[in-house]
PDB file of N, CA and C in Angstrom:
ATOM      1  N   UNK A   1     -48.189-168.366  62.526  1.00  0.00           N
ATOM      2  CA  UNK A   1     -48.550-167.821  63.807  1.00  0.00           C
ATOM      3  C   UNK A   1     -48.960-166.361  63.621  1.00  0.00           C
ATOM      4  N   UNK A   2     -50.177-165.751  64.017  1.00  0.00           N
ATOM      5  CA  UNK A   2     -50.525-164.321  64.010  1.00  0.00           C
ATOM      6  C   UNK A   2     -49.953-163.953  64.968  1.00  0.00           C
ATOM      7  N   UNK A   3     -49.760-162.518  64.519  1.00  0.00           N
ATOM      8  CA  UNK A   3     -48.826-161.454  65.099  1.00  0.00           C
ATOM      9  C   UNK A   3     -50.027-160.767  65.885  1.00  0.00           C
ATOM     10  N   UNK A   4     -49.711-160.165  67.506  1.00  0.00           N
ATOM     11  CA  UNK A   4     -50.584-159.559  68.375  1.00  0.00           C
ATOM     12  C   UNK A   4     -50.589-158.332  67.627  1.00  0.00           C
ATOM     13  N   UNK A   5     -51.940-157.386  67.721  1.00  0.00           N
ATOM     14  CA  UNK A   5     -51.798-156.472  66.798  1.00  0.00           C
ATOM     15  C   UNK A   5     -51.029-155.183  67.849  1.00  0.00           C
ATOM     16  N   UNK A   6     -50.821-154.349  67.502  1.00  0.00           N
ATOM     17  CA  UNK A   6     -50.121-153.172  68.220  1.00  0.00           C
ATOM     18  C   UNK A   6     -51.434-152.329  68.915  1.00  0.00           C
ATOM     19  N   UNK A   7     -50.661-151.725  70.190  1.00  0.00           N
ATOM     20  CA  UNK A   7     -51.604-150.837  70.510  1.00  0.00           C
ATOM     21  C   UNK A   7     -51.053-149.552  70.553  1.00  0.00           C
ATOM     22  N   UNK A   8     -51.815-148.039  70.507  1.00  0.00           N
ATOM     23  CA  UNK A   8     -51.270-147.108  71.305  1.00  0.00           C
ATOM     24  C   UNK A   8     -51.491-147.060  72.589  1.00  0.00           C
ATOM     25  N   UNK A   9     -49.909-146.796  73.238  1.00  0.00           N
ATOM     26  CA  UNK A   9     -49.740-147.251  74.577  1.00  0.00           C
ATOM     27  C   UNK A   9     -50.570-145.736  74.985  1.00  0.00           C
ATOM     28  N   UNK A  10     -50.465-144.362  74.604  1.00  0.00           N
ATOM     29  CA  UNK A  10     -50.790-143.297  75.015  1.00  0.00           C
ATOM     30  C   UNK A  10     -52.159-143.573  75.065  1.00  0.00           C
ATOM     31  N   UNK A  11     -52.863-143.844  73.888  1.00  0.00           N
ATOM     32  CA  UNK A  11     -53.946-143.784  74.076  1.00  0.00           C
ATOM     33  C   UNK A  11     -55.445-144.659  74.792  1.00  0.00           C
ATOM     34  N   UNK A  12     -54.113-146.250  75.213  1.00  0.00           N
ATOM     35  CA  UNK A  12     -55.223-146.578  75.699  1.00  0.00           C
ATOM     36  C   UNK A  12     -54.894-146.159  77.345  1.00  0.00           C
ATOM     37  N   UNK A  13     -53.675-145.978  77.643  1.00  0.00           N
ATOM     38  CA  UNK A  13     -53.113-145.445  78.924  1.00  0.00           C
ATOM     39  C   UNK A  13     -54.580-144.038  79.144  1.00  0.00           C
ATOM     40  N   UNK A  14     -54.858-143.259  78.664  1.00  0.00           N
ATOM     41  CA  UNK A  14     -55.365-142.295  78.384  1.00  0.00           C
ATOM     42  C   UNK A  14     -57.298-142.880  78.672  1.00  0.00           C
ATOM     43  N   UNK A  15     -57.462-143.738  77.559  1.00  0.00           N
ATOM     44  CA  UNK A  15     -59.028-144.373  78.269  1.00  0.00           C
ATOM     45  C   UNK A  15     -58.873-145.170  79.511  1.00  0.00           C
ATOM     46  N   UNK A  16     -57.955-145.411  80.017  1.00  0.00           N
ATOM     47  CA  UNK A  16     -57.768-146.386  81.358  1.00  0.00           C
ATOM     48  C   UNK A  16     -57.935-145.042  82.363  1.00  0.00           C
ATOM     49  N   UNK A  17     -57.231-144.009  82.416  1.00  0.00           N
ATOM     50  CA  UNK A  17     -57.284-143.013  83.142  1.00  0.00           C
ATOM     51  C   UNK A  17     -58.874-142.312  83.154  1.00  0.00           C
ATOM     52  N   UNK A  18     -59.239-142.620  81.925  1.00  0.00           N
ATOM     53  CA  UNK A  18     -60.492-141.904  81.882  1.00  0.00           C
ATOM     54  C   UNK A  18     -61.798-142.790  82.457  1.00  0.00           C
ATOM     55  N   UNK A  19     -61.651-143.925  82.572  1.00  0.00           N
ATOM     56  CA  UNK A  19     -62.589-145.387  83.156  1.00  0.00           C
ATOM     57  C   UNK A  19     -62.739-145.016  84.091  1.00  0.00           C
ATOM     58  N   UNK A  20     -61.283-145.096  85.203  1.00  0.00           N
ATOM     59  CA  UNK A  20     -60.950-145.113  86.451  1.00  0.00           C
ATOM     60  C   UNK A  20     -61.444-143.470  86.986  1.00  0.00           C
ATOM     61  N   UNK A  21     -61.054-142.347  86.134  1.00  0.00           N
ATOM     62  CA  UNK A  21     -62.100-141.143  86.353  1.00  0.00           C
ATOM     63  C   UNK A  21     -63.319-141.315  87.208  1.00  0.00           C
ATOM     64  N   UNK A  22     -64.095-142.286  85.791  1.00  0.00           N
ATOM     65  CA  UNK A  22     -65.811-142.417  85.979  1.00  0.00           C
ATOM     66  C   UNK A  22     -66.357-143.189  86.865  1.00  0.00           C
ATOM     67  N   UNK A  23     -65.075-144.378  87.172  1.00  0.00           N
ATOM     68  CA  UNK A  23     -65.589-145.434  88.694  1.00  0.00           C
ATOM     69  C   UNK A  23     -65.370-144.610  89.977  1.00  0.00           C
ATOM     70  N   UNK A  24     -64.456-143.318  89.883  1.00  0.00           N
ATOM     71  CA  UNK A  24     -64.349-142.330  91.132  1.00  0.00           C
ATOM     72  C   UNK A  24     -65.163-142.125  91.066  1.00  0.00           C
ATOM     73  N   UNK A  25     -66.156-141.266  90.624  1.00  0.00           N
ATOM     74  CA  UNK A  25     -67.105-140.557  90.938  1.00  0.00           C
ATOM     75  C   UNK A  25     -67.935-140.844  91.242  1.00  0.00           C
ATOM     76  N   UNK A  26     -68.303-142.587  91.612  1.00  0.00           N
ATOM     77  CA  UNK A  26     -69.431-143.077  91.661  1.00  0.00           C
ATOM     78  C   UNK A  26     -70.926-143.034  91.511  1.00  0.00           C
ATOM     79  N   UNK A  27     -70.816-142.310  90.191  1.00  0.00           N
ATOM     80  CA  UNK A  27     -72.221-142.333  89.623  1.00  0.00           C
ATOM     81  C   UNK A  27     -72.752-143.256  88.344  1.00  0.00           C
ATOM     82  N   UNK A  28     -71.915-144.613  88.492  1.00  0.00           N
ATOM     83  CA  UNK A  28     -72.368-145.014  87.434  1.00  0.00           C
ATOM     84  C   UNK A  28     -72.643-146.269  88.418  1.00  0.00           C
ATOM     85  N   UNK A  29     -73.888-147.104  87.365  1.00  0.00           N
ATOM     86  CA  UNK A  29     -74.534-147.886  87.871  1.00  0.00           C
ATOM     87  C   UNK A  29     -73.753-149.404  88.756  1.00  0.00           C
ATOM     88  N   UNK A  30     -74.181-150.323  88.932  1.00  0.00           N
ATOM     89  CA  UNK A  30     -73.194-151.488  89.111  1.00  0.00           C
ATOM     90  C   UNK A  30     -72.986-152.163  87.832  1.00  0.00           C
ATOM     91  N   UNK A  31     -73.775-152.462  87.558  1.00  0.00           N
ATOM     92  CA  UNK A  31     -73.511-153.210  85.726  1.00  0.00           C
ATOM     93  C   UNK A  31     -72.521-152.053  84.681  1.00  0.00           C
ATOM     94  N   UNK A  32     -72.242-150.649  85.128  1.00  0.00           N
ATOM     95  CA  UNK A  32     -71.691-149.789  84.049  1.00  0.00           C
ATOM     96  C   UNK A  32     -70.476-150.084  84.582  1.00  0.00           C
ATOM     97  N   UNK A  33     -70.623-150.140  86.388  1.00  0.00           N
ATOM     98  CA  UNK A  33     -69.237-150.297  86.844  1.00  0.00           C
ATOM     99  C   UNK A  33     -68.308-151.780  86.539  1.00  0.00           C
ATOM    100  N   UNK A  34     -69.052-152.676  86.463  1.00  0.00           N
ATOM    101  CA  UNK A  34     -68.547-154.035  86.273  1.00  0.00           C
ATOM    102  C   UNK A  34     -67.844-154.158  84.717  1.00  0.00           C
ATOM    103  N   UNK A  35     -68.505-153.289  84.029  1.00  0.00           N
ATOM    104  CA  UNK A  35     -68.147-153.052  82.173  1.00  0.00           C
ATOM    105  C   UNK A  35     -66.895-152.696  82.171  1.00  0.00           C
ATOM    106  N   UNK A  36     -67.143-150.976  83.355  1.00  0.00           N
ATOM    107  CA  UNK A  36     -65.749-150.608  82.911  1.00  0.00           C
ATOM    108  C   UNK A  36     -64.503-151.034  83.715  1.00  0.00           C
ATOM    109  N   UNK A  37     -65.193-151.755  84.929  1.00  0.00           N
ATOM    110  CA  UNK A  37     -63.630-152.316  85.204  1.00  0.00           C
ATOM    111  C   UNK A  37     -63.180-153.423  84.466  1.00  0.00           C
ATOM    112  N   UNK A  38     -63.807-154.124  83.632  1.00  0.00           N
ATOM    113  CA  UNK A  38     -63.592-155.401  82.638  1.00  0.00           C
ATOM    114  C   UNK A  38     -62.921-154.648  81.495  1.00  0.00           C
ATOM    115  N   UNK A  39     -62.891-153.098  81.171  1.00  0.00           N
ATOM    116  CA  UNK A  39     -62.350-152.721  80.363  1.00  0.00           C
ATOM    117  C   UNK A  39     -61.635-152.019  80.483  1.00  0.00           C
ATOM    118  N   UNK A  40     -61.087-152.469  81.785  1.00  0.00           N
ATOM    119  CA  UNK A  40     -59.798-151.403  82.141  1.00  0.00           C
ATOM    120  C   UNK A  40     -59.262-152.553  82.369  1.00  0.00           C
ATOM    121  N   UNK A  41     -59.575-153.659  82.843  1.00  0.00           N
ATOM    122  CA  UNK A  41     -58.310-155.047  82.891  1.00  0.00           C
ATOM    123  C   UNK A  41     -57.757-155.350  81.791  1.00  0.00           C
ATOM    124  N   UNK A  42     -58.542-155.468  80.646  1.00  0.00           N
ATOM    125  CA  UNK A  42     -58.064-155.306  79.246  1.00  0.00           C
ATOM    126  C   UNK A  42     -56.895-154.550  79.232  1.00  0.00           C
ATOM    127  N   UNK A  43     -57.416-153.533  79.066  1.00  0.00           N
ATOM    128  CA  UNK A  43     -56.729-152.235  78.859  1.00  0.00           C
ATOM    129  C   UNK A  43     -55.392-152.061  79.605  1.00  0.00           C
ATOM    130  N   UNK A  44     -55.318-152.550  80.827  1.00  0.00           N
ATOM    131  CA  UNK A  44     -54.336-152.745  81.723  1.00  0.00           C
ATOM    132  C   UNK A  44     -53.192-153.928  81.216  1.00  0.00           C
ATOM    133  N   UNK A  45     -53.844-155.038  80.669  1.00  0.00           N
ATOM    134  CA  UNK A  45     -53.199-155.938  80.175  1.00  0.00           C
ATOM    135  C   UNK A  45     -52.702-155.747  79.107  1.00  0.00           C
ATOM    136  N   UNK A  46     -53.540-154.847  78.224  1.00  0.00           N
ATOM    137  CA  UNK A  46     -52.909-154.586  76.825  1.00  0.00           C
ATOM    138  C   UNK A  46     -51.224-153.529  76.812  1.00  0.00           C
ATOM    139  N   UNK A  47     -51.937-152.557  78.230  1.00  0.00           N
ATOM    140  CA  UNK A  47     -50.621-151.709  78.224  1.00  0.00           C
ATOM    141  C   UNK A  47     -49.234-152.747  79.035  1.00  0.00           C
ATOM    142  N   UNK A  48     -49.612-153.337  79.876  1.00  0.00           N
ATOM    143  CA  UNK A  48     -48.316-153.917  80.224  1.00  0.00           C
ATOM    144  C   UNK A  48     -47.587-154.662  79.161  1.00  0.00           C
ATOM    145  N   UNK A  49     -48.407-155.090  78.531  1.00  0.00           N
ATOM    146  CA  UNK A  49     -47.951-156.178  77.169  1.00  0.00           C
ATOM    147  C   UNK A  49     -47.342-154.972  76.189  1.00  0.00           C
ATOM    148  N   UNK A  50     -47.648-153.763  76.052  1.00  0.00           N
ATOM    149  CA  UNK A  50     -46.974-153.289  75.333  1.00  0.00           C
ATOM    150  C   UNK A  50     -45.415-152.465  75.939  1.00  0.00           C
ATOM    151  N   UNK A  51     -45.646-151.933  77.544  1.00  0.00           N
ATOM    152  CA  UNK A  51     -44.400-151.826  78.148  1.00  0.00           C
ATOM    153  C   UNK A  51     -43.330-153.036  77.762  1.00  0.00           C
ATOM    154  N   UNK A  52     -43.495-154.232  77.660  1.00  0.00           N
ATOM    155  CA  UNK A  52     -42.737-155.150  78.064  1.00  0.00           C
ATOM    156  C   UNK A  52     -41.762-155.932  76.510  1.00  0.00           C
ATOM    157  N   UNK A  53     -43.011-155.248  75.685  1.00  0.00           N
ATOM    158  CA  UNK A  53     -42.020-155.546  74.249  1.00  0.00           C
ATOM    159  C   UNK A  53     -41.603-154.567  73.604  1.00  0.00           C
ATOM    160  N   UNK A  54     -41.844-153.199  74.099  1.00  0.00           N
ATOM    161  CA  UNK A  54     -40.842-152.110  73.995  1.00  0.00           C
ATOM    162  C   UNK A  54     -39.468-152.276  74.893  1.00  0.00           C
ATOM    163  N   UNK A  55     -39.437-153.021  75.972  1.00  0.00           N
ATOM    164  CA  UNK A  55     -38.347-153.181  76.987  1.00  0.00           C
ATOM    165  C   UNK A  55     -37.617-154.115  76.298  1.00  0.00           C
ATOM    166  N   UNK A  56     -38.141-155.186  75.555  1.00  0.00           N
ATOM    167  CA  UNK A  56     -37.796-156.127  75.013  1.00  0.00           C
ATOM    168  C   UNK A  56     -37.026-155.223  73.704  1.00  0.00           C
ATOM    169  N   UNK A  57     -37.463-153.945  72.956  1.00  0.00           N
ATOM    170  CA  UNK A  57     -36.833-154.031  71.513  1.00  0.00           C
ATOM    171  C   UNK A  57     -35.592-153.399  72.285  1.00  0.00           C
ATOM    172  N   UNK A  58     -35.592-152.445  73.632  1.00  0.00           N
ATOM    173  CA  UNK A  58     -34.602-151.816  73.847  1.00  0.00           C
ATOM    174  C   UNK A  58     -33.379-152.080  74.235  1.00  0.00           C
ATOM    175  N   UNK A  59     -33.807-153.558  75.082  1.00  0.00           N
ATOM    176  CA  UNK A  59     -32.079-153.982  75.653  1.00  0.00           C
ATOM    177  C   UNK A  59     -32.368-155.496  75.313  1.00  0.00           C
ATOM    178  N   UNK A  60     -30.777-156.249  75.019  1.00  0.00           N
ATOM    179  CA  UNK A  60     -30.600-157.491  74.553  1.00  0.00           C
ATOM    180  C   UNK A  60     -30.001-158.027  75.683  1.00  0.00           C
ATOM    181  N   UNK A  61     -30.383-159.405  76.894  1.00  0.00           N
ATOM    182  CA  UNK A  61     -30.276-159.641  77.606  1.00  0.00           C
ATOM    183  C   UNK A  61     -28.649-160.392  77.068  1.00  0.00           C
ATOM    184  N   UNK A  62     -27.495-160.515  78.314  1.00  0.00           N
ATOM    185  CA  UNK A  62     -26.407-161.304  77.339  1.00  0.00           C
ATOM    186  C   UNK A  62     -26.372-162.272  78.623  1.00  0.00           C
ATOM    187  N   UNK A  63     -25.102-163.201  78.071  1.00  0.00           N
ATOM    188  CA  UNK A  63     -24.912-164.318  79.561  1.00  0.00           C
ATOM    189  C   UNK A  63     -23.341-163.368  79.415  1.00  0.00           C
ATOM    190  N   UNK A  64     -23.604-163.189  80.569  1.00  0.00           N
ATOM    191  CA  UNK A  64     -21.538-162.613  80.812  1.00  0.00           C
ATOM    192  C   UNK A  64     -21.323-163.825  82.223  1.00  0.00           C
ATOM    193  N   UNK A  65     -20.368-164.654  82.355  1.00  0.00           N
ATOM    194  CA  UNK A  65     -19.655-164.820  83.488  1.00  0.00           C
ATOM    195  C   UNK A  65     -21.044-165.512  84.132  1.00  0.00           C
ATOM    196  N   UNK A  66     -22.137-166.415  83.672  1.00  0.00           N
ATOM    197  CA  UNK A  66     -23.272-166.811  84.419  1.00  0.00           C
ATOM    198  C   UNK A  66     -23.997-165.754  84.982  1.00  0.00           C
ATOM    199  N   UNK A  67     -23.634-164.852  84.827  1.00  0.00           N
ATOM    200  CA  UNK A  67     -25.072-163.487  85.200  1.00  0.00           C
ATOM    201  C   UNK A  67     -25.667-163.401  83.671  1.00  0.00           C
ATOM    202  N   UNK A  68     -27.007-162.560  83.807  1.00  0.00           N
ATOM    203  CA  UNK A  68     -27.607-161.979  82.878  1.00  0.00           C
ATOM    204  C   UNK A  68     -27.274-160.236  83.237  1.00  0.00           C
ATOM    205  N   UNK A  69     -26.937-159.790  82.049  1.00  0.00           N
ATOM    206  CA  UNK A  69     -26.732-158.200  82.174  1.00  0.00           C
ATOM    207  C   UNK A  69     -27.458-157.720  80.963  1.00  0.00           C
ATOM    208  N   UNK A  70     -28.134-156.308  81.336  1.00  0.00           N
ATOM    209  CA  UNK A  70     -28.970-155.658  79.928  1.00  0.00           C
ATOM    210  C   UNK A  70     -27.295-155.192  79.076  1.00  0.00           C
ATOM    211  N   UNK A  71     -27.742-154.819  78.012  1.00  0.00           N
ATOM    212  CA  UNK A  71     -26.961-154.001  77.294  1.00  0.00           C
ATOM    213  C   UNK A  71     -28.088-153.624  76.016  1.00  0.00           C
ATOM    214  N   UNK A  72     -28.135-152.413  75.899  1.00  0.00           N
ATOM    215  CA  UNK A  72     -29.088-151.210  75.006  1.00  0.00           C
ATOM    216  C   UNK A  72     -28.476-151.896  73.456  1.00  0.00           C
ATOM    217  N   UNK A  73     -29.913-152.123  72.543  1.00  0.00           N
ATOM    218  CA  UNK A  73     -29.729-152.527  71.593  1.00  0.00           C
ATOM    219  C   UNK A  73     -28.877-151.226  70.401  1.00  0.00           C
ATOM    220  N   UNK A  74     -28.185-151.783  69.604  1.00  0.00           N
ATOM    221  CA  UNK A  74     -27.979-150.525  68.635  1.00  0.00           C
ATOM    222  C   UNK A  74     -29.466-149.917  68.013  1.00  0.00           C
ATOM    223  N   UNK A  75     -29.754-148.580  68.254  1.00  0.00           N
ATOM    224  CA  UNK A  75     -30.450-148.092  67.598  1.00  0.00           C
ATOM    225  C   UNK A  75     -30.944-148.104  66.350  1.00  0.00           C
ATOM    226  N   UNK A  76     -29.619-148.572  65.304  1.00  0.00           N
ATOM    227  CA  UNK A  76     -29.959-148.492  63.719  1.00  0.00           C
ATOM    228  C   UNK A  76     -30.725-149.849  63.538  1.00  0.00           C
ATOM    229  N   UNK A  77     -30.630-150.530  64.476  1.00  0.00           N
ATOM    230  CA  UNK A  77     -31.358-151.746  63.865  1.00  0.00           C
ATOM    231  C   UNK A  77     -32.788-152.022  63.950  1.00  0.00           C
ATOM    232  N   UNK A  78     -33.147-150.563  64.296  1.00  0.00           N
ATOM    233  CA  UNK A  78     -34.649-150.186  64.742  1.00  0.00           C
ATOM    234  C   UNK A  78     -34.805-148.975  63.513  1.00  0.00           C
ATOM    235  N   UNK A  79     -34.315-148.665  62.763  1.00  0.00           N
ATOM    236  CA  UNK A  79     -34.492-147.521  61.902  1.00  0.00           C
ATOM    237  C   UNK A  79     -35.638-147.786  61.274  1.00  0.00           C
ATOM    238  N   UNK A  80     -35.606-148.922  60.366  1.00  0.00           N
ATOM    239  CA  UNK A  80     -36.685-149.176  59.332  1.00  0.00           C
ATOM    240  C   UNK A  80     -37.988-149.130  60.200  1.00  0.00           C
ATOM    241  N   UNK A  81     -37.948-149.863  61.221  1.00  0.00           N
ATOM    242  CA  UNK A  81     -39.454-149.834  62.148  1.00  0.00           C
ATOM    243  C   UNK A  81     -40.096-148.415  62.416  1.00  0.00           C
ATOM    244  N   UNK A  82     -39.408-147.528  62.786  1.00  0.00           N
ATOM    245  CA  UNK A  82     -38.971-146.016  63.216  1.00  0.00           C
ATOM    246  C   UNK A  82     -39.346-145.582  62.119  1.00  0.00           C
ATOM    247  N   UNK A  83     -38.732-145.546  61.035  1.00  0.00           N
ATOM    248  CA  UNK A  83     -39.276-144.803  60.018  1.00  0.00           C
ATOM    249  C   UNK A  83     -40.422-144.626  59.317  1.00  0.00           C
ATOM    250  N   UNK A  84     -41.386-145.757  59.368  1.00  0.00           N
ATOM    251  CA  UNK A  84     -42.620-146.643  59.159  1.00  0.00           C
ATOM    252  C   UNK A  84     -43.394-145.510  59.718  1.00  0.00           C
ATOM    253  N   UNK A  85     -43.191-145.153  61.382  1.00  0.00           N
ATOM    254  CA  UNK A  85     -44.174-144.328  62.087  1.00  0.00           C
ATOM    255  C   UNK A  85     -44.711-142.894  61.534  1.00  0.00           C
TER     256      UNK A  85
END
């Protein structure tokens, strides 16, 4: 199974802000506008997908008592990943 590749969340957070800039100002054509909102849905999708498996490395869902409760993963078990950066 391939692995989704990683994104930077800053930076595409950063061209999404900058899209949405250029559709304010409404000086771009309809076909430029249709591009860049197709590349801000991307972009939108790519960042939620990356919020959601950072949420995922941070807390380990448990069963207590038939509830689900977060509890914050140990940190060290993220070192090697961490250190990589």
């Amino acid at each position: 199974m391939a692995r989704a590749k990683k994104i930077d969340f800053e930076a595409s957070l950063s061209e999404l802000e900058a899209l949405v800039d250029q559709m304010e100002e409404g000086e771009l054509t309809l076909e430029e506008s249709l591009k860049a909102f197709e590349a801000g849905m991307k972009l939108t999708r790519d960042c939620q997908q990356a919020l959601k498996d950072a949420e995922q490395k941070v807390e380990v869902l448990m069963q207590q008592g038939g509830e689900l409760v977060s509890e914050p993963l140990d940190p060290e078990e993220f070192e090697d990943e961490a250190g990589e950066a």
